[in-house]
C-alpha atoms as a PDB file:
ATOM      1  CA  UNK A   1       0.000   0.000   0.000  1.00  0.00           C
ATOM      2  CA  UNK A   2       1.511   3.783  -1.117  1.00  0.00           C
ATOM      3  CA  UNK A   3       2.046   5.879   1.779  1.00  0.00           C
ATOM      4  CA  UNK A   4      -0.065   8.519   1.999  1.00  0.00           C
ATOM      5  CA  UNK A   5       0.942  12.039   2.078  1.00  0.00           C
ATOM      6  CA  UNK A   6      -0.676  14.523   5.462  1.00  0.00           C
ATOM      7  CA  UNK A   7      -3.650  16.120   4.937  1.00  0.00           C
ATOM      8  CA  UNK A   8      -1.934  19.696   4.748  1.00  0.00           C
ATOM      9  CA  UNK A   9       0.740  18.971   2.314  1.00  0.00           C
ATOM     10  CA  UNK A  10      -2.058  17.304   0.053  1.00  0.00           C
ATOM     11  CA  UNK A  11      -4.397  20.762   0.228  1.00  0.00           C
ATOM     12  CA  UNK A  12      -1.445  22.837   0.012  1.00  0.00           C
ATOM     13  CA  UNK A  13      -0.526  21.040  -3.599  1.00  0.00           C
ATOM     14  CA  UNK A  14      -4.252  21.013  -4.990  1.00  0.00           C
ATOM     15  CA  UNK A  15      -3.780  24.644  -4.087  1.00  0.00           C
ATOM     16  CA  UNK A  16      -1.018  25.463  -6.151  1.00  0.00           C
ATOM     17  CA  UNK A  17      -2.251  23.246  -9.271  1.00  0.00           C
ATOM     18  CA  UNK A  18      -5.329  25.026  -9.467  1.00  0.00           C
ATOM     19  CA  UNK A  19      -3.351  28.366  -9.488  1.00  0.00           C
ATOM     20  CA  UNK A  20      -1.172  26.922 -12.370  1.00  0.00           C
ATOM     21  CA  UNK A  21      -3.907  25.803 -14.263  1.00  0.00           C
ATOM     22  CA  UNK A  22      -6.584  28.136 -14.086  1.00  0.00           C
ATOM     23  CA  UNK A  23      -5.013  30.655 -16.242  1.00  0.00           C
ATOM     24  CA  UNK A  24      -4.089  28.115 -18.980  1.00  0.00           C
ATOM     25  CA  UNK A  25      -7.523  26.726 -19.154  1.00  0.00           C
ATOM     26  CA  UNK A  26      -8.830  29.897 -19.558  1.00  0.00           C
ATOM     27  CA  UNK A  27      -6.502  30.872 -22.370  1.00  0.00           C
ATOM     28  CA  UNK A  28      -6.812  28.124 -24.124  1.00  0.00           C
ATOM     29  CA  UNK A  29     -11.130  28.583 -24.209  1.00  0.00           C
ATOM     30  CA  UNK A  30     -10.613  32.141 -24.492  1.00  0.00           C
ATOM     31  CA  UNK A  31      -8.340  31.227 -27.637  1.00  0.00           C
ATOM     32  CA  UNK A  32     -11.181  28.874 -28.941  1.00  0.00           C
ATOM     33  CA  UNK A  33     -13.690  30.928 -28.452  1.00  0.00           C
ATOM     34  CA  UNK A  34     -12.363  33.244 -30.526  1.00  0.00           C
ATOM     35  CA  UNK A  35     -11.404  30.711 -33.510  1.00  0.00           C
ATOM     36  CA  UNK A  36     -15.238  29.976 -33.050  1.00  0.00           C
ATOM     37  CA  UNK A  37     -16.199  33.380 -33.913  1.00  0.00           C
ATOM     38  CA  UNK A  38     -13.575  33.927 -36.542  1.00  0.00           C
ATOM     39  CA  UNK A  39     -15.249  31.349 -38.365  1.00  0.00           C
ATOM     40  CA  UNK A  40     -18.684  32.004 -37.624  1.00  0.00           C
ATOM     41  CA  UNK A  41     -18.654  35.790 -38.485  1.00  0.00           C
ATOM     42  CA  UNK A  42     -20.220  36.660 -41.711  1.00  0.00           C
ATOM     43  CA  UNK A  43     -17.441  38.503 -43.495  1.00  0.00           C
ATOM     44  CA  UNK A  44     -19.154  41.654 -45.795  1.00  0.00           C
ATOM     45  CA  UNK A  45     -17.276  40.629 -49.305  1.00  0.00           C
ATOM     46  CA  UNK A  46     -15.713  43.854 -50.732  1.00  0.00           C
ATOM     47  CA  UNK A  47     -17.759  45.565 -53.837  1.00  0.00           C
ATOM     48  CA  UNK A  48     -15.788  44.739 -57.778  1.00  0.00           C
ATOM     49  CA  UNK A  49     -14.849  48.572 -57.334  1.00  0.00           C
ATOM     50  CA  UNK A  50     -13.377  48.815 -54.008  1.00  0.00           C
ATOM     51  CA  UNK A  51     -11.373  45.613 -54.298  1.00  0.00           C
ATOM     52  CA  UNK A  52      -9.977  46.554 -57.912  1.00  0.00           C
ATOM     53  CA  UNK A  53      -8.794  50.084 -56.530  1.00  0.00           C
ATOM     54  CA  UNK A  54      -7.973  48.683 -53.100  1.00  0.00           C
ATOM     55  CA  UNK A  55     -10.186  51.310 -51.041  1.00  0.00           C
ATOM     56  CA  UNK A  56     -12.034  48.049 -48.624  1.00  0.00           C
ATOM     57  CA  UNK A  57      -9.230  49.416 -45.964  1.00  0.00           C
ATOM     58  CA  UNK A  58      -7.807  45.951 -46.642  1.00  0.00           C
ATOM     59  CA  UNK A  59      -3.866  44.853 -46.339  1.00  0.00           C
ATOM     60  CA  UNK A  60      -2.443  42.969 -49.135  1.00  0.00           C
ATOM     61  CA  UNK A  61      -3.325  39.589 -47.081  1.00  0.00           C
ATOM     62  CA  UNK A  62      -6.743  40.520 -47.254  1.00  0.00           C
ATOM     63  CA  UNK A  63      -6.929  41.946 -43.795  1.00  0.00           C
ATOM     64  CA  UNK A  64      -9.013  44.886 -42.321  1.00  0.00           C
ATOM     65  CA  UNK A  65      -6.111  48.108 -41.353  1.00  0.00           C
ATOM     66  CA  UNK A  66      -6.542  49.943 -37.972  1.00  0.00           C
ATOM     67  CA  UNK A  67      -8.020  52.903 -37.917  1.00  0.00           C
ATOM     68  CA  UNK A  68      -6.475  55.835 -36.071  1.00  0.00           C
ATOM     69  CA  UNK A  69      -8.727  54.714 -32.723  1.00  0.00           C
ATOM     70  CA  UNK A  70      -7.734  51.493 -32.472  1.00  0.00           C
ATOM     71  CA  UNK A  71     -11.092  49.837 -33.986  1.00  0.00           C
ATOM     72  CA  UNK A  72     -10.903  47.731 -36.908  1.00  0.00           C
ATOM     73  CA  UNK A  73     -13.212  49.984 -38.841  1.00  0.00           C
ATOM     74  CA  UNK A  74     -17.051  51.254 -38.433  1.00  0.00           C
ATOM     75  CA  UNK A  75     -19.220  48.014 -37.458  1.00  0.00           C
ATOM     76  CA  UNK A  76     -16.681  45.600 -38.404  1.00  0.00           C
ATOM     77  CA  UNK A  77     -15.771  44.007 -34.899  1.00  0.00           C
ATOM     78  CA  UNK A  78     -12.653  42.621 -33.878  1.00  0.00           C
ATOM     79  CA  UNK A  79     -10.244  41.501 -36.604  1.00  0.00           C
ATOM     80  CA  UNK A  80     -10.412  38.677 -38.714  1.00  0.00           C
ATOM     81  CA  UNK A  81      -8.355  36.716 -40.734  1.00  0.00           C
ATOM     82  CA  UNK A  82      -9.799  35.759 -43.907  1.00  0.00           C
ATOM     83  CA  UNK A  83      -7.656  33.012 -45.849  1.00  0.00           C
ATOM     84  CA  UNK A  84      -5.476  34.193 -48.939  1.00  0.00           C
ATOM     85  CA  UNK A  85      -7.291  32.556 -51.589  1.00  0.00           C
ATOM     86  CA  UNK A  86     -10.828  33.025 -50.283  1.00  0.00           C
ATOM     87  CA  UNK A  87     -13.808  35.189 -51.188  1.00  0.00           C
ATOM     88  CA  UNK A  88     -11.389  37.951 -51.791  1.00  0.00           C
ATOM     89  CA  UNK A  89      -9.335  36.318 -54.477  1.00  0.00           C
ATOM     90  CA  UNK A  90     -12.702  35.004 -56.272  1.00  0.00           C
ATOM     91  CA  UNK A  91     -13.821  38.589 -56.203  1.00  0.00           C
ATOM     92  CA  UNK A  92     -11.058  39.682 -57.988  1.00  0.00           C
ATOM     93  CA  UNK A  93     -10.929  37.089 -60.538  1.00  0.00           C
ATOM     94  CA  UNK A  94     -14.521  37.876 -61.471  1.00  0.00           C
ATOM     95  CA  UNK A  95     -13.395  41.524 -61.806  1.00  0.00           C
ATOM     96  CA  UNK A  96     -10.569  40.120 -63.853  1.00  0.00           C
ATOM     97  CA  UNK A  97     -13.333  38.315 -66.558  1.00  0.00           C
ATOM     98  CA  UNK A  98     -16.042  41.080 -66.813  1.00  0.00           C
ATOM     99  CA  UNK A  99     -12.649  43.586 -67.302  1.00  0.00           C
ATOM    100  CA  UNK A 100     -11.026  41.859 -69.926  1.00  0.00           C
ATOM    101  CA  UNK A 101     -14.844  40.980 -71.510  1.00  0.00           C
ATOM    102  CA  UNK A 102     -15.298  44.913 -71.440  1.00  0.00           C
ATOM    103  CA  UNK A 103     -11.795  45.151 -73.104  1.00  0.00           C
ATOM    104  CA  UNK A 104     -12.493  42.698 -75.662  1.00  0.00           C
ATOM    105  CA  UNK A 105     -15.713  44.147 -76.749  1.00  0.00           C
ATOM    106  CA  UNK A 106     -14.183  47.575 -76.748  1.00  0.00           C
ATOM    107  CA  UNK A 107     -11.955  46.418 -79.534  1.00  0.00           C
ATOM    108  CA  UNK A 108     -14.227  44.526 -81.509  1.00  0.00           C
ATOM    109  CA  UNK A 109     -15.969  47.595 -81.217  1.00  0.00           C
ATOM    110  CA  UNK A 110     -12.915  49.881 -82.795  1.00  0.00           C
ATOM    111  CA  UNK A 111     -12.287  47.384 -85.147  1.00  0.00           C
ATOM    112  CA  UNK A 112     -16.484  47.193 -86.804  1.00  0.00           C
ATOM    113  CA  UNK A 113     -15.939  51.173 -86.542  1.00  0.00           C
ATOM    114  CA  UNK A 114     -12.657  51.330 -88.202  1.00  0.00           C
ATOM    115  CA  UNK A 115     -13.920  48.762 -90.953  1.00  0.00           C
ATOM    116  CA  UNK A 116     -17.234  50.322 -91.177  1.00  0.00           C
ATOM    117  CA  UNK A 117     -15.668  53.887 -91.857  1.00  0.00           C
ATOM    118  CA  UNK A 118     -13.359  52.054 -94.456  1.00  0.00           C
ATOM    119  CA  UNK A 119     -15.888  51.011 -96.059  1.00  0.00           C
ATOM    120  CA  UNK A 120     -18.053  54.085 -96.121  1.00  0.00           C
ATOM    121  CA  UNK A 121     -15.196  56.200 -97.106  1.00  0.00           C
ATOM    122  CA  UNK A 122     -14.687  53.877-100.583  1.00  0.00           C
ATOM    123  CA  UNK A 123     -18.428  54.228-101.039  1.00  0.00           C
ATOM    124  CA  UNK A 124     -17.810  58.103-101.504  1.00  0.00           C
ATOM    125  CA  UNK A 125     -15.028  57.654-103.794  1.00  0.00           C
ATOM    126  CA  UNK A 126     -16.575  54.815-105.632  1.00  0.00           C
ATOM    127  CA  UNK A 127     -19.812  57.454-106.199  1.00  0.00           C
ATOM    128  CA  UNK A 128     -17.260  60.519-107.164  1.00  0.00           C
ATOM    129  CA  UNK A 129     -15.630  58.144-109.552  1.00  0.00           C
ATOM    130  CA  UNK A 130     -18.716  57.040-111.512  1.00  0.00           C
ATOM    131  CA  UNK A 131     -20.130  61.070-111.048  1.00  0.00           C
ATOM    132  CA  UNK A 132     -16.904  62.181-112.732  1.00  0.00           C
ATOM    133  CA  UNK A 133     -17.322  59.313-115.196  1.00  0.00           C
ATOM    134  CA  UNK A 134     -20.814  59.981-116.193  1.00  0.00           C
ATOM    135  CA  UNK A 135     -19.861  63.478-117.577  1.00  0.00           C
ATOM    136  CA  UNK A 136     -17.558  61.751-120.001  1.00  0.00           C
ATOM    137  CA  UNK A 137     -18.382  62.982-123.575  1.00  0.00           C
ATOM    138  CA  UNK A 138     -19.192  61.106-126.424  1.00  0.00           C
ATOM    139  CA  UNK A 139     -19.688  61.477-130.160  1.00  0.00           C
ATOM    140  CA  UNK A 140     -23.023  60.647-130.962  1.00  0.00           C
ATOM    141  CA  UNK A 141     -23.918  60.558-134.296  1.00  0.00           C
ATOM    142  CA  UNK A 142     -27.370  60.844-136.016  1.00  0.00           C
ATOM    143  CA  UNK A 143     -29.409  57.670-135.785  1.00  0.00           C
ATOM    144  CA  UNK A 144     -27.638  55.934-133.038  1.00  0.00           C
ATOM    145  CA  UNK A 145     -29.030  53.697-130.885  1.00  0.00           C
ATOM    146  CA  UNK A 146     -28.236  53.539-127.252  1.00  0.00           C
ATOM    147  CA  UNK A 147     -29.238  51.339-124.254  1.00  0.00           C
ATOM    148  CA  UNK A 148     -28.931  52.116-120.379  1.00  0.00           C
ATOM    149  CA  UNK A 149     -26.003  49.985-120.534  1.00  0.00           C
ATOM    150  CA  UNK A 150     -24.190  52.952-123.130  1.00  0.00           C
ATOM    151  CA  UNK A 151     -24.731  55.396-120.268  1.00  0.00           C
ATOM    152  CA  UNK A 152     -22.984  53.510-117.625  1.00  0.00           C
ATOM    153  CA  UNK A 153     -19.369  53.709-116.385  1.00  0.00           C
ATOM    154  CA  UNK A 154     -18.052  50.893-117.729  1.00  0.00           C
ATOM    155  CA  UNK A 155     -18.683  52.283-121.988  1.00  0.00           C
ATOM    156  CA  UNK A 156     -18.398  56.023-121.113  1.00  0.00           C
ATOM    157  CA  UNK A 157     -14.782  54.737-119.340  1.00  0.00           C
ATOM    158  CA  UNK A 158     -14.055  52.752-122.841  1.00  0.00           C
ATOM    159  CA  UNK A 159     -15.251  56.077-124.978  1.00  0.00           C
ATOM    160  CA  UNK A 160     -13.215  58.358-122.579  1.00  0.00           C
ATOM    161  CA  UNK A 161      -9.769  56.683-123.234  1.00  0.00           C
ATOM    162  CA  UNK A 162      -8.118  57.621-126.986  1.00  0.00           C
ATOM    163  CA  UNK A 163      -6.638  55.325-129.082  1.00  0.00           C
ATOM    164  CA  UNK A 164      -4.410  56.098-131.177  1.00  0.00           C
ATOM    165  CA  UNK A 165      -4.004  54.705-134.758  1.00  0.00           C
ATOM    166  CA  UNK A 166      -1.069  52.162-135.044  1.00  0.00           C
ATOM    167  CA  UNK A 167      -0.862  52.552-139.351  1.00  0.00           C
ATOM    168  CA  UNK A 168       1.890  54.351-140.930  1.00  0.00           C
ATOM    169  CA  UNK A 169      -0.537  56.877-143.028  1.00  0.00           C
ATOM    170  CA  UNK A 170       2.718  58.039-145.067  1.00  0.00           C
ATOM    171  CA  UNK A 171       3.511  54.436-145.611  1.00  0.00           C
ATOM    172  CA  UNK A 172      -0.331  53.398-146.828  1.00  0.00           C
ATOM    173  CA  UNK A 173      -0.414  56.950-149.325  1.00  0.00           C
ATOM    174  CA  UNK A 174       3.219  56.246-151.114  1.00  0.00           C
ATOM    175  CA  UNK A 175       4.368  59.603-150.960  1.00  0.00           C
ATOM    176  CA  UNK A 176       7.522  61.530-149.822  1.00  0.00           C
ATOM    177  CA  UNK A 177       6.319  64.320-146.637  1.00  0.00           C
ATOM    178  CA  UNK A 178       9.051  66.280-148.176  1.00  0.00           C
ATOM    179  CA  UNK A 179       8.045  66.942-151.400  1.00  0.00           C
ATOM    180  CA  UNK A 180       4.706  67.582-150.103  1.00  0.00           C
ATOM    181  CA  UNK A 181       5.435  71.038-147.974  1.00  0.00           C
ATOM    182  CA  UNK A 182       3.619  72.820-149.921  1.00  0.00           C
ATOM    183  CA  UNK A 183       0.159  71.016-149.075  1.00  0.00           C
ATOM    184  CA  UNK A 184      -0.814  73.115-145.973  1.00  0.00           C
ATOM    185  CA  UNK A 185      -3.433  70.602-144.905  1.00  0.00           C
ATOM    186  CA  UNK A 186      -1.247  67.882-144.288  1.00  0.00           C
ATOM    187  CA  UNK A 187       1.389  70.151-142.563  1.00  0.00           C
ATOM    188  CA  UNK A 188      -1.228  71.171-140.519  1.00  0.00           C
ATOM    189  CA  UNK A 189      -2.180  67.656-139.510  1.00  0.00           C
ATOM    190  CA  UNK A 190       0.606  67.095-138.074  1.00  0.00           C
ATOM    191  CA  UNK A 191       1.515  70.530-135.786  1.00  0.00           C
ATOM    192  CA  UNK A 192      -0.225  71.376-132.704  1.00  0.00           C
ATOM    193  CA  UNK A 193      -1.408  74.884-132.396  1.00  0.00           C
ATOM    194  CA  UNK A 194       1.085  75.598-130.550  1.00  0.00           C
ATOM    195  CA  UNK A 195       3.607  75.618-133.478  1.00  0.00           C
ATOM    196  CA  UNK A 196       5.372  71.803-132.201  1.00  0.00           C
ATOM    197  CA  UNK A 197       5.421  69.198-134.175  1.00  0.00           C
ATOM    198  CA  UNK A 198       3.581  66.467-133.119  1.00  0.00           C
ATOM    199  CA  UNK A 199       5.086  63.029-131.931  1.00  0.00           C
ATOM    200  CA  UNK A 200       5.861  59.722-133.291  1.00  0.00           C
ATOM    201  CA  UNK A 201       3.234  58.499-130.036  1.00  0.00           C
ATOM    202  CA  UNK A 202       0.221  60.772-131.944  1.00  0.00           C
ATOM    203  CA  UNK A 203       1.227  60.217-135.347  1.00  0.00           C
ATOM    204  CA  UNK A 204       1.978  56.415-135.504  1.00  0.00           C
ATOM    205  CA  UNK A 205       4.592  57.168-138.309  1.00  0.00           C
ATOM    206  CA  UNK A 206       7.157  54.762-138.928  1.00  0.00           C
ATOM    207  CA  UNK A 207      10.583  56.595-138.172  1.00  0.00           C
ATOM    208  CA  UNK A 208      11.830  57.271-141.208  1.00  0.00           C
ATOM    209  CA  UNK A 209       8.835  58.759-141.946  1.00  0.00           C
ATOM    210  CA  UNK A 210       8.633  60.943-138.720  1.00  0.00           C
ATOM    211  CA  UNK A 211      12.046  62.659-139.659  1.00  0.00           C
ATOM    212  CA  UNK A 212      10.833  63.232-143.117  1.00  0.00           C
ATOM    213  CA  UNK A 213       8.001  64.940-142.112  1.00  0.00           C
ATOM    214  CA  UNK A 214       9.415  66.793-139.111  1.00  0.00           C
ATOM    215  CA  UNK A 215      11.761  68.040-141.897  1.00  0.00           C
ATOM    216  CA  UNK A 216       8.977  69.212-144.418  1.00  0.00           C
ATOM    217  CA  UNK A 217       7.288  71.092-141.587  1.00  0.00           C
ATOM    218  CA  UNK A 218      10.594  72.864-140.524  1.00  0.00           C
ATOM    219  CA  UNK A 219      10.870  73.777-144.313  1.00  0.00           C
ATOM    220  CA  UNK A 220       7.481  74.795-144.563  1.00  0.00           C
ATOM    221  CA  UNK A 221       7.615  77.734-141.550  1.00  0.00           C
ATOM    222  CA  UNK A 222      11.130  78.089-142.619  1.00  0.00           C
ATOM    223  CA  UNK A 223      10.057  79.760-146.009  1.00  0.00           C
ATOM    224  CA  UNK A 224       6.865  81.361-144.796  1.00  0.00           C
ATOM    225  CA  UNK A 225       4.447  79.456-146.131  1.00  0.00           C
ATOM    226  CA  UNK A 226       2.801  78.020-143.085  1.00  0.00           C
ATOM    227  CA  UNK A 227       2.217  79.744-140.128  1.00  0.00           C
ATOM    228  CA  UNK A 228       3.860  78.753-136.857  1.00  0.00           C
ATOM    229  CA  UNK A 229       1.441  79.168-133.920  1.00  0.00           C
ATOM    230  CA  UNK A 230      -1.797  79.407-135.893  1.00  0.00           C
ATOM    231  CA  UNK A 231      -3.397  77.212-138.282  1.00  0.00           C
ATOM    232  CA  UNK A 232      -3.636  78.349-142.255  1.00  0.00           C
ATOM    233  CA  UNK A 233      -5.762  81.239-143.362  1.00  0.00           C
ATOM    234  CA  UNK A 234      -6.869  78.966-145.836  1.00  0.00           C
ATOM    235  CA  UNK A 235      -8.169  76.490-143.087  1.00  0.00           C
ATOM    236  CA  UNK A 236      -9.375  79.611-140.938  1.00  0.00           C
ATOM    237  CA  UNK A 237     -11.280  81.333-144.356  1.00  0.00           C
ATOM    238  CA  UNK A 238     -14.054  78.665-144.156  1.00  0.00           C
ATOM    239  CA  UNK A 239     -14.938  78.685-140.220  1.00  0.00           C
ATOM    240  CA  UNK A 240     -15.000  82.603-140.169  1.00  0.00           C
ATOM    241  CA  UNK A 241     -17.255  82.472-143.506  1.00  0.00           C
ATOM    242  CA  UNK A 242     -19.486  80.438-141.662  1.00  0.00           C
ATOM    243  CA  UNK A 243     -19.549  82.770-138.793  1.00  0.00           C
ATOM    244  CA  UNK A 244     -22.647  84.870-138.511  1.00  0.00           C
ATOM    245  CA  UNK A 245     -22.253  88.472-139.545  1.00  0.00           C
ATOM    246  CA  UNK A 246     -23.362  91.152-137.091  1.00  0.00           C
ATOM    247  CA  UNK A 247     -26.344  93.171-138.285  1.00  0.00           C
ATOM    248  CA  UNK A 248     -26.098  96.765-138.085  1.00  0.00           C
ATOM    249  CA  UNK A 249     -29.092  99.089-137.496  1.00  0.00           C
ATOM    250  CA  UNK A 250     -29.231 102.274-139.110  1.00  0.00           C
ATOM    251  CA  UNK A 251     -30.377 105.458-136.868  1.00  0.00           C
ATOM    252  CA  UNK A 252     -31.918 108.377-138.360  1.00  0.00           C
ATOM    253  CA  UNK A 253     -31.194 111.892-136.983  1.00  0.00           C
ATOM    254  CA  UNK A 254     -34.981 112.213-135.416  1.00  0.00           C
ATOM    255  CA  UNK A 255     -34.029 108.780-133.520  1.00  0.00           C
ATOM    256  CA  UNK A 256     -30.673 109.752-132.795  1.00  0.00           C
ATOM    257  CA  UNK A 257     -31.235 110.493-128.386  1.00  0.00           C
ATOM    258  CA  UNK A 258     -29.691 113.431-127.210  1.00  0.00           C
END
C-alpha cells in the first residue's frame, strides 16, 4: 500500500495546481472561443470597385487596417483573418473576366468602326468616280441607238480613253512628206497649235517617216508658207465664212437720243 501524504501537504498542492492551471484553461477557451467566432462571423465581401482600386481598408493579405482609434473599422468588430485565396481572391478574378470581356468588346468595337468607316469612305469615292465618269463625252452621231447599258461607267470609261491609230498613213499613201510642204493641210495635220510638231506616239509614223516629215514642216515655216502658232488662213477662211455676220441698225437723226 503507497504511503499517503498529510492532509496539509495534500491541500497545500491542490492549491497550487489550481493556481497553475486556471489561467491556462482559460486561455486556451478564451483562444477557442475566438477561432469559433472567426469562423462564424459573416465577413461583408468587398464591392468589384473597391477591391480593384484597393479602397475596402484591406492589407495585401486581405486583412481589415486599424483605424487611427484602435477599432478595426465602423461596425466591423474585432479583426479577422480571412484566408489568402478566399472570397477575396474570387472577387477579384470575377473583376478580372467582366474587365477583360469589357476590353475585348471595346476592340471589336474599334475594329467594326474602323472597318465600317473604311468602307463608307470607298463608297464616296466609288460614287465621285462614276459622277466624274458619267460626264464623259461622247460622239453621238445621227441615228444611233443607245441602251442604259451605253450610259454607264463601264462604256463612257471605254469612250473616254483615246486610241491612237497604229498605221503608218505616209507608208499606206506612197508619198515623200518632203516633197509635199507645200500642201498646208497635211502640214497642218501634223503641228499642234502651238507651233510643235507632233510626236511619233500621236502620229503612228514609222521613223523614217517621222524625220521626213518633221523636216517638211521645218521647211514649210522656214520659207513662210505656213504659219507657226496658228493654223492656215486657208483652213481659218471657211470657219470665219461660216460665222454669222453682225447686223447693223441704221439710226436716223430724229431717232438719234440726245
Amino acid at each position: 500500500m503507497p504511503p499517503r501524504l498529510p492532509t496539509s501537504l495534500a491541500a497545500a498542492l491542490s492549491r497550487c495546481s489550481n493556481l497553475f492551471v486556471a489561467p491556462i484553461t482559460q486561455r486556451f477557451a478564451v483562444a477557442s472561443l475566438h477561432s469559433s467566432a472567426r469562423l462564424d462571423a459573416p465577413r461583408t465581401p468587398p464591392s468589384s470597385g473597391a477591391s480593384f482600386l484597393d479602397l475596402d481598408n484591406n492589407d495585401e493579405y486581405g486583412r481589415p487596417r486599424p483605424t487611427a482609434d484602435g477599432e478595426q473599422g465602423p461596425g466591423r468588430g474585432p479583426a479577422t483573418f480571412a484566408p489568402r485565396y478566399g472570397p477575396r481572391s474570387d472577387a477579384n478574378a470575377a473583376l478580372s473576366r467582366v474587365l477583360f470581356d469589357s476590353e475585348t468588346r471595346r476592340r471589336m468595337h474599334e475594329r467594326r468602326e474602323e472597318q465600317k468607316r473604311t468602307a463608307l469612305e470607298k463608297m464616296a469615292e466609288r460614287k465621285t468616280t462614276e459622277d466624274y465618269a458619267r460626264h464623259l463625252t461622247r460622239r453621238w452621231r445621227v441615228g444611233d441607238l443607245y441602251t442604259a447599258h451605253d450610259l454607264g461607267v463601264e462604256e463612257m470609261h471605254q469612250w473616254g480613253e483615246s486610241y491612237l491609230s497604229q498605221r503608218d498613213v505616209i507608208e499606206i499613201l506612197g508619198i515623200n512628206p518632203i516633197d509635199e510642204y507645200r500642201n498646208f493641210s497635211m502640214i497642218s495635220d501634223f503641228v499642234t497649235s502651238t507651233g510643235r510638231i507632233r510626236g511619233s506616239r500621236e502620229t503612228a509614223l514609222r521613223p523614217v517617216n517621222q524625220r521626213r516629215m518633221a523636216k517638211a514642216v521645218r521647211r514649210a515655216i522656214g520659207m513662210g508658207i505656213h504659219p507657226s502658232v496658228h493654223k492656215h488662213p486657208e483652213i481659218l477662211a471657211p470657219a470665219i465664212a461660216a460665222m454669222p455676220r453682225p447686223t447693223y441698225v441704221q439710226v436716223t437723226g430724229s431717232n438719234r437720243k440726245r
